[in-house]
Protein backbone atom coordinates (compact mmCIF):
# COMPACT_ATOMS: atom_id res chain seq x y z
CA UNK A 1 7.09 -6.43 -0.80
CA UNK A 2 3.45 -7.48 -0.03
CA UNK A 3 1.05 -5.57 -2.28
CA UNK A 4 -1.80 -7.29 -1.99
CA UNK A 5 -4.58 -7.95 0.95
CA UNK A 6 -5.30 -11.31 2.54
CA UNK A 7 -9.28 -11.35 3.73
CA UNK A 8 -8.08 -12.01 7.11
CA UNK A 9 -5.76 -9.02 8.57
CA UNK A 10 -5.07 -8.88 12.64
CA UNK A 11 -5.90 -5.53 14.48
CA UNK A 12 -4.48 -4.65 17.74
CA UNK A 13 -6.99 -1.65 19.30
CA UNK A 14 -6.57 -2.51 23.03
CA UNK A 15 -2.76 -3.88 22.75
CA UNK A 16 -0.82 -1.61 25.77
CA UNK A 17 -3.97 -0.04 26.76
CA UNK A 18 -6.85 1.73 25.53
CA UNK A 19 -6.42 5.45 24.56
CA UNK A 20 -4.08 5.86 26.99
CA UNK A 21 -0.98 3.46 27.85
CA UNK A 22 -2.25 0.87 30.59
CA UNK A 23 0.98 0.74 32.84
CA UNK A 24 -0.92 -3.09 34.04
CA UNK A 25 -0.91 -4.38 30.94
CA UNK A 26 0.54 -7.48 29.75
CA UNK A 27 2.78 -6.66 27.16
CA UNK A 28 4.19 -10.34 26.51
CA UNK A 29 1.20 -11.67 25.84
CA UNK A 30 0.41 -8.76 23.03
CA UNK A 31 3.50 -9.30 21.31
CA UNK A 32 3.26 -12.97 21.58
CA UNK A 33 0.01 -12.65 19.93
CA UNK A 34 1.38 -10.40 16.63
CA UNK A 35 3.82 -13.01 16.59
CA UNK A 36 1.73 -16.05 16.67
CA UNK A 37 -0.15 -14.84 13.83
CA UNK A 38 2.64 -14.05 11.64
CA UNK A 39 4.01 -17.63 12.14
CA UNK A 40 0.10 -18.32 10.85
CA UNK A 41 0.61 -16.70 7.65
CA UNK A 42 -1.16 -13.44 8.29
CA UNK A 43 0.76 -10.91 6.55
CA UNK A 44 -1.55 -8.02 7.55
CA UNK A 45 -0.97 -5.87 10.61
CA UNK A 46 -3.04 -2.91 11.42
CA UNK A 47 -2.25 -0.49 14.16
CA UNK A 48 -2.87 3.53 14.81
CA UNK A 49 -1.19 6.43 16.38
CA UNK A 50 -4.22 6.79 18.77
CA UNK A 51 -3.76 2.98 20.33
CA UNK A 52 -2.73 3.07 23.82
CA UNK A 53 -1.20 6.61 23.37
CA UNK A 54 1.13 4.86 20.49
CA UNK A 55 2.68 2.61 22.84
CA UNK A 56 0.61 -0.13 20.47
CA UNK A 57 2.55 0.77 17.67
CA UNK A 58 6.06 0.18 19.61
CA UNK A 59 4.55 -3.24 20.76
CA UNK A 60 4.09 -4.25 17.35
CA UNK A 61 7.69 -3.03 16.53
CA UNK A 62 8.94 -5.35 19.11
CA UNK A 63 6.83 -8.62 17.38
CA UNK A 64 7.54 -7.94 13.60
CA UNK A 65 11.76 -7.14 14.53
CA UNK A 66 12.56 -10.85 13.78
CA UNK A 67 10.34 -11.03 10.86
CA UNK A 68 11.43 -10.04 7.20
CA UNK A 69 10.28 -6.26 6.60
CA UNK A 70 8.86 -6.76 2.93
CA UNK A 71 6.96 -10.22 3.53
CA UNK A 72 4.48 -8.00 5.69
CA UNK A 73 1.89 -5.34 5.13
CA UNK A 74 1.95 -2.95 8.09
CA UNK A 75 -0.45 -0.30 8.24
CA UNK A 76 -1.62 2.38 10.72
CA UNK A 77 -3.28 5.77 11.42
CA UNK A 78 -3.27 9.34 11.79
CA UNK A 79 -5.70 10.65 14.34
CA UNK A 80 -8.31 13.39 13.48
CA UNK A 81 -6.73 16.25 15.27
CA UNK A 82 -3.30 15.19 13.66
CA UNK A 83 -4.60 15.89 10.06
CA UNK A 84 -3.09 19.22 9.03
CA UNK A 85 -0.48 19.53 7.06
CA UNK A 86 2.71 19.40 9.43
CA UNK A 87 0.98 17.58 12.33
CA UNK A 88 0.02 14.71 9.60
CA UNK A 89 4.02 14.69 8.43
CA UNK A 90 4.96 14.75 12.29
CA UNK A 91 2.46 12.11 13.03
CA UNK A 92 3.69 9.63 10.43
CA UNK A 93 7.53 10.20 11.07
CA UNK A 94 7.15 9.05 14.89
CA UNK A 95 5.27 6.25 14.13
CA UNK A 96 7.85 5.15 11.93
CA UNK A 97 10.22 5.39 14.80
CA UNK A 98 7.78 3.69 17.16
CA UNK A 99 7.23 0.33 14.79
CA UNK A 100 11.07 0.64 13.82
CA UNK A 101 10.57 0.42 10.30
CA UNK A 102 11.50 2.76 7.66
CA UNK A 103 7.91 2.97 5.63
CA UNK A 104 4.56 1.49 5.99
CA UNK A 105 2.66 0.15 3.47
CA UNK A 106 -0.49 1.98 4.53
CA UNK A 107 -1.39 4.94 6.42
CA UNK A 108 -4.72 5.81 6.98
CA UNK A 109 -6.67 8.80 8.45
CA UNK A 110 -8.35 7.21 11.14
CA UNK A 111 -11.10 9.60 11.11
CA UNK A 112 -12.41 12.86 9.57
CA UNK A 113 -12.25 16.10 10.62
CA UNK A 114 -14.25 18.83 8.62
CA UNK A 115 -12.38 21.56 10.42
CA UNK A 116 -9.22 20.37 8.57
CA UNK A 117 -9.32 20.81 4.76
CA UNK A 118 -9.35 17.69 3.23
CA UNK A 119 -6.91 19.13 -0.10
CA UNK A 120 -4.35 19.74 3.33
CA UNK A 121 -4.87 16.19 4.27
CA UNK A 122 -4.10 15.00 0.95
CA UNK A 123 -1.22 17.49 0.28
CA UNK A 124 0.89 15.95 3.64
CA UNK A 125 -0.70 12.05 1.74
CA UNK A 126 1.47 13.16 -1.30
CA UNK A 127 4.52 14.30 -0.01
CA UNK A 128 4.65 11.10 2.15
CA UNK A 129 4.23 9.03 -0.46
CA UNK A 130 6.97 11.73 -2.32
CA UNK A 131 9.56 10.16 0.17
CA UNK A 132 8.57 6.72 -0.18
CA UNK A 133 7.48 6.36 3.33
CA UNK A 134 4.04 5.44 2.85
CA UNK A 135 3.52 3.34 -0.15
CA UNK A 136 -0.87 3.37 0.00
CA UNK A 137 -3.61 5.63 1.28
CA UNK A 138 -6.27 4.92 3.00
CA UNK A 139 -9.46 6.40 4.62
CA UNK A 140 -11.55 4.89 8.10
CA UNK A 141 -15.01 5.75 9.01
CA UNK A 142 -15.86 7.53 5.86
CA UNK A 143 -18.82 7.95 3.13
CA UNK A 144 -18.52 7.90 -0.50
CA UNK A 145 -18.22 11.46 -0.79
CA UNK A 146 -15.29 11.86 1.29
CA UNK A 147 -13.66 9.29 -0.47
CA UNK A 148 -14.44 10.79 -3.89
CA UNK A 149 -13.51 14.46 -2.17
CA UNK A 150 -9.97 13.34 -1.07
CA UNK A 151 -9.43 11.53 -4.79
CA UNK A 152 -9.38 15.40 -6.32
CA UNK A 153 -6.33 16.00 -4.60
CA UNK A 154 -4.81 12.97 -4.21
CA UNK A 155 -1.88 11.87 -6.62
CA UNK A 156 -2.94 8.39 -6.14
CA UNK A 157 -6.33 6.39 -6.05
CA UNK A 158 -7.17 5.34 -2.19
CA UNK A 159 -6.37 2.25 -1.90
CA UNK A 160 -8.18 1.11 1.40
CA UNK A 161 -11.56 1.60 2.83
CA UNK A 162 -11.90 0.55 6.36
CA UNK A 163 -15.45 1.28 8.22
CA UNK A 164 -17.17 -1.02 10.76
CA UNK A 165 -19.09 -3.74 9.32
CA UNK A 166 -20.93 -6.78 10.41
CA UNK A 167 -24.01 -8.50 10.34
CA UNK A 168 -25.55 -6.11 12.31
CA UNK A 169 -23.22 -2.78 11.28
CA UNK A 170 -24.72 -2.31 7.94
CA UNK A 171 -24.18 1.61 7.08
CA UNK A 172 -21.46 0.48 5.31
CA UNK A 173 -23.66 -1.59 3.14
CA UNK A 174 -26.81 0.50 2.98
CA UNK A 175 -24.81 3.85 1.62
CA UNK A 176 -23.09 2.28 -1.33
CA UNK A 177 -19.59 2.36 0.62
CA UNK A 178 -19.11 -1.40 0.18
CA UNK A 179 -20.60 -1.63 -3.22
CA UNK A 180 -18.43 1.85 -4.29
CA UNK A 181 -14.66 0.23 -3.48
CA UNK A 182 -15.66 -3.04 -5.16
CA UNK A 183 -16.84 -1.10 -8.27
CA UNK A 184 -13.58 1.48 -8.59
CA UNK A 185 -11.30 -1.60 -7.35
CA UNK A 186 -10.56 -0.40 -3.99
CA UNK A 187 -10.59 -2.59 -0.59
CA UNK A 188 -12.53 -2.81 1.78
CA UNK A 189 -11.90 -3.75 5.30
CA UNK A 190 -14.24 -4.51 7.67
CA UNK A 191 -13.68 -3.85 11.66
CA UNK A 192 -15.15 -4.96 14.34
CA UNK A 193 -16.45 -7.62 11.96
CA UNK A 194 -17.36 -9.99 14.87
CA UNK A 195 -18.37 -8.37 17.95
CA UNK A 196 -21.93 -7.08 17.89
CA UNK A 197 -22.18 -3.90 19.96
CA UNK A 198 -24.88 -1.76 20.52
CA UNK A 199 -26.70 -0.37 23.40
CA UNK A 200 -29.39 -3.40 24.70
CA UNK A 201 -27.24 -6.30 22.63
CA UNK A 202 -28.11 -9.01 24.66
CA UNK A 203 -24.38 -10.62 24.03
CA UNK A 204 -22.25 -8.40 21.87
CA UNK A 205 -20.49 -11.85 20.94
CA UNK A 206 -23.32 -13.60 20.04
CA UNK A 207 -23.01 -16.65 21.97
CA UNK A 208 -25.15 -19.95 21.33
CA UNK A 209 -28.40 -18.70 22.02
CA UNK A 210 -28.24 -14.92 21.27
CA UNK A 211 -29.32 -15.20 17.35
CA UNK A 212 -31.41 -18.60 16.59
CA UNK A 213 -30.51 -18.11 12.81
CA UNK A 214 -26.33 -18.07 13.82
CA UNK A 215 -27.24 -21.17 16.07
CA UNK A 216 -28.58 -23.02 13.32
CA UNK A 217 -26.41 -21.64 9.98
CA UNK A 218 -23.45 -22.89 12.88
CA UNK A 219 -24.95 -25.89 13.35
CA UNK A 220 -25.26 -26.84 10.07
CA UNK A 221 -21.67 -26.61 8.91
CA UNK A 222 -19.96 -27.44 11.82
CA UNK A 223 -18.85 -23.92 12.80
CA UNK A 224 -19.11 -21.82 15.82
CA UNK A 225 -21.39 -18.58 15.32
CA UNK A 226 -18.42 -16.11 14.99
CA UNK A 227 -16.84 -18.49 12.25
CA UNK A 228 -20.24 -17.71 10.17
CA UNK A 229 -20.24 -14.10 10.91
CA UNK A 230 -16.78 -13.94 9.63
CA UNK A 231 -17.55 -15.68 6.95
CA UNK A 232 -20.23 -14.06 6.35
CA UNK A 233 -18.05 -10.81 5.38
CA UNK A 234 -15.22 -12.44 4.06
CA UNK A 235 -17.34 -14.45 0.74
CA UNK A 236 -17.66 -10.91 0.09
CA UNK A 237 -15.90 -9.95 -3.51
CA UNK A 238 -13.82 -6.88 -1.96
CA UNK A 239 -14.44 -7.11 1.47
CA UNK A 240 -11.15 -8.23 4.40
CA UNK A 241 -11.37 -8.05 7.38
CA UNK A 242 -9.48 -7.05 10.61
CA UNK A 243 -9.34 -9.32 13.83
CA UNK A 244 -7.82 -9.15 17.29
CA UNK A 245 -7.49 -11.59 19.71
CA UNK A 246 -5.20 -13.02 22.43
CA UNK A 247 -6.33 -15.87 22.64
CA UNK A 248 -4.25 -18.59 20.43
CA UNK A 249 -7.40 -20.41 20.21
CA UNK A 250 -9.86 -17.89 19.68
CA UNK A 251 -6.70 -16.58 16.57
CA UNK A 252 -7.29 -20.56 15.44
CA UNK A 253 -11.07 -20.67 15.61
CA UNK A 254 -10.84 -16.97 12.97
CA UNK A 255 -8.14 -18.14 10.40
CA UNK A 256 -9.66 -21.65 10.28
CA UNK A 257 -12.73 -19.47 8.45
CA UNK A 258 -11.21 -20.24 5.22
CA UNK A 259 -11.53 -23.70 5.02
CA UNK A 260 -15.00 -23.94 4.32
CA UNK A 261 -17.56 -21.91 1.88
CA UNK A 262 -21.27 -20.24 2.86
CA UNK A 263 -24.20 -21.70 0.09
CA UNK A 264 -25.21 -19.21 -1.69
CA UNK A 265 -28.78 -19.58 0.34
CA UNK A 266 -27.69 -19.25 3.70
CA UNK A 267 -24.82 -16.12 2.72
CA UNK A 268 -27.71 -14.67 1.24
CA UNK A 269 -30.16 -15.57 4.76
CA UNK A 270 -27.55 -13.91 6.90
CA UNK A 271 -27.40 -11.05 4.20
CA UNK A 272 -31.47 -10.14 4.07
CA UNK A 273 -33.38 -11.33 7.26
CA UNK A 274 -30.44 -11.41 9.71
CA UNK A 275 -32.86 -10.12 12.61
CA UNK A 276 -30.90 -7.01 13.88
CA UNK A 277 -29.53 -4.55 11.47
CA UNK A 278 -28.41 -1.21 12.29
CA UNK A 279 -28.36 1.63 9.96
CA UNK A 280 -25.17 3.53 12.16
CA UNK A 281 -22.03 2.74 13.71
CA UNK A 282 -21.10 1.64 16.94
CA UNK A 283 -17.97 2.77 18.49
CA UNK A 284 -18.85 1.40 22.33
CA UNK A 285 -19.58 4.65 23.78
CA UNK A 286 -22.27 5.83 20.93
CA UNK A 287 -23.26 5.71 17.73
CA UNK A 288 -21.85 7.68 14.53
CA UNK A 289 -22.41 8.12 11.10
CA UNK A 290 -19.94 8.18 8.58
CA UNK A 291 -18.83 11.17 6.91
């Protein structure tokens, strides 16, 4: 059984829809996609109840069925509404049935609610991991508090961190979050780590042009910007982070990222004086904070 994290992981928020199923999407090529990066060595899959109204999670049951069970870390999520005690039990068991798999190596709450007590939370964490159906916890969009809050209940240490970071995403950074899992030997897991969205981004995806320093860091070592910005997170002790793409080459252009190494100089350039840095989250209809 995989127990570790790769840096690279592959996401699949927008696979069968959005929040809802999307009865035009194209299913083959989503499942062609998990696939294609399995036969690419990522071991890493990431999906969540809330993706295309869990029809994302039976997608990725149809690409990992030919694919041996323990040489794969499969995670996913619970959503906030979902996170009392039976609903959180219910949750997990039908996403088991949807990915067709009998645990998952990671379940996450995908975000919090403070009208659910978090010792609840926790209590449905522990008798999942009781079973054996859930083998790691872990927490999304979440401050240092709530991480240390859910460790007084928990029977276990969380194991996984996931919040948006980026180059421009930095309240992950700027709060101690990233800083706090390296220290206590927790992951961290960056998403969205390559698409720059905020209200007024001139090109969320940072094309030649958009940021001068990214054109010429790129330029330098023979990368394309998004290879730096990647890079950029994944030199990071600690830090992973989660992709998605459909597009074989665009899949290429992410896991080629660790063939090459940042100087110390320019890692720490990007790091300091990269010229837009936000101290929030952006989700793509507004920004949050973590709690």
């Amino acid at each position: 059984m995989v127990s570790e994290l790769k840096k690279i992981g592959f996401g699949t928020w927008k696979m069968g829809g959005d929040v809802i199923p999307d009865p035009n999407n194209d299913d083959a090529r989503d499942v062609e996609a998990i696939r294609y990066v399995l036969e690419k060595g990522v071991t890493h899959i990431d999906t969540a109840a809330g993706y295309a109204g869990g029809k994302c999670e039976e997608l990725v049951g149809q690409a990992i069925k030919d694919f041996p069970r323990e040489n794969l870390f499969l995670a996913t999520k619970v959503k906030s509404e979902n996170l009392g005690y039976e609903n959180f039990i219910r949750s997990c068991e039908t996403s088991l049935k949807r990915l067709g798999v009998d645990w998952v190596d990671l379940l996450y709450v995908h975000h919090p609610n403070p009208e659910i007590p978090i010792k609840e939370t926790a209590s449905a964490f522990n008798e999942l991991l009781r079973r054996g159906v859930i083998k790691n916890v872990g927490l999304s969009n979440v401050s240092v508090e709530t991480i240390k809050e859910y460790e007084k209940f928990l029977n276990v240490p969380v194991f996984v961190v996931q919040n948006q970071y980026n180059l421009v995403a930095r309240e992950s950074q700027r709060k101690g979050v990233v800083d706090f899992c390296r220290n206590e030997g927790k992951h961290f897991i960056a998403w969205r780590p390559i698409r720059f969205s905020f209200p007024g981004a001139t090109d969320p995806h940072y094309q030649t042009g958009t940021f001068p320093m990214l054109d010429e860091i790129a330029k330098k070592y023979g990368k394309t910007n998004a290879q730096i910005a990647v890079k950029w997170l994944t030199q990071q002790d600690g830090v992973s982070i989660l992709f998605k793409s459909t597009n074989k080459k665009h899949i290429d252009e992410v896991l080629e990222t660790e063939n090459f190494e940042l100087s110390k100089e320019d890692w720490e350039r990007l790091d300091k004086d990269f010229p837009i840095q936000k101290d929030e989250s952006f989700n793509g209809s507004g920004y949050f904070s973590l709690i």
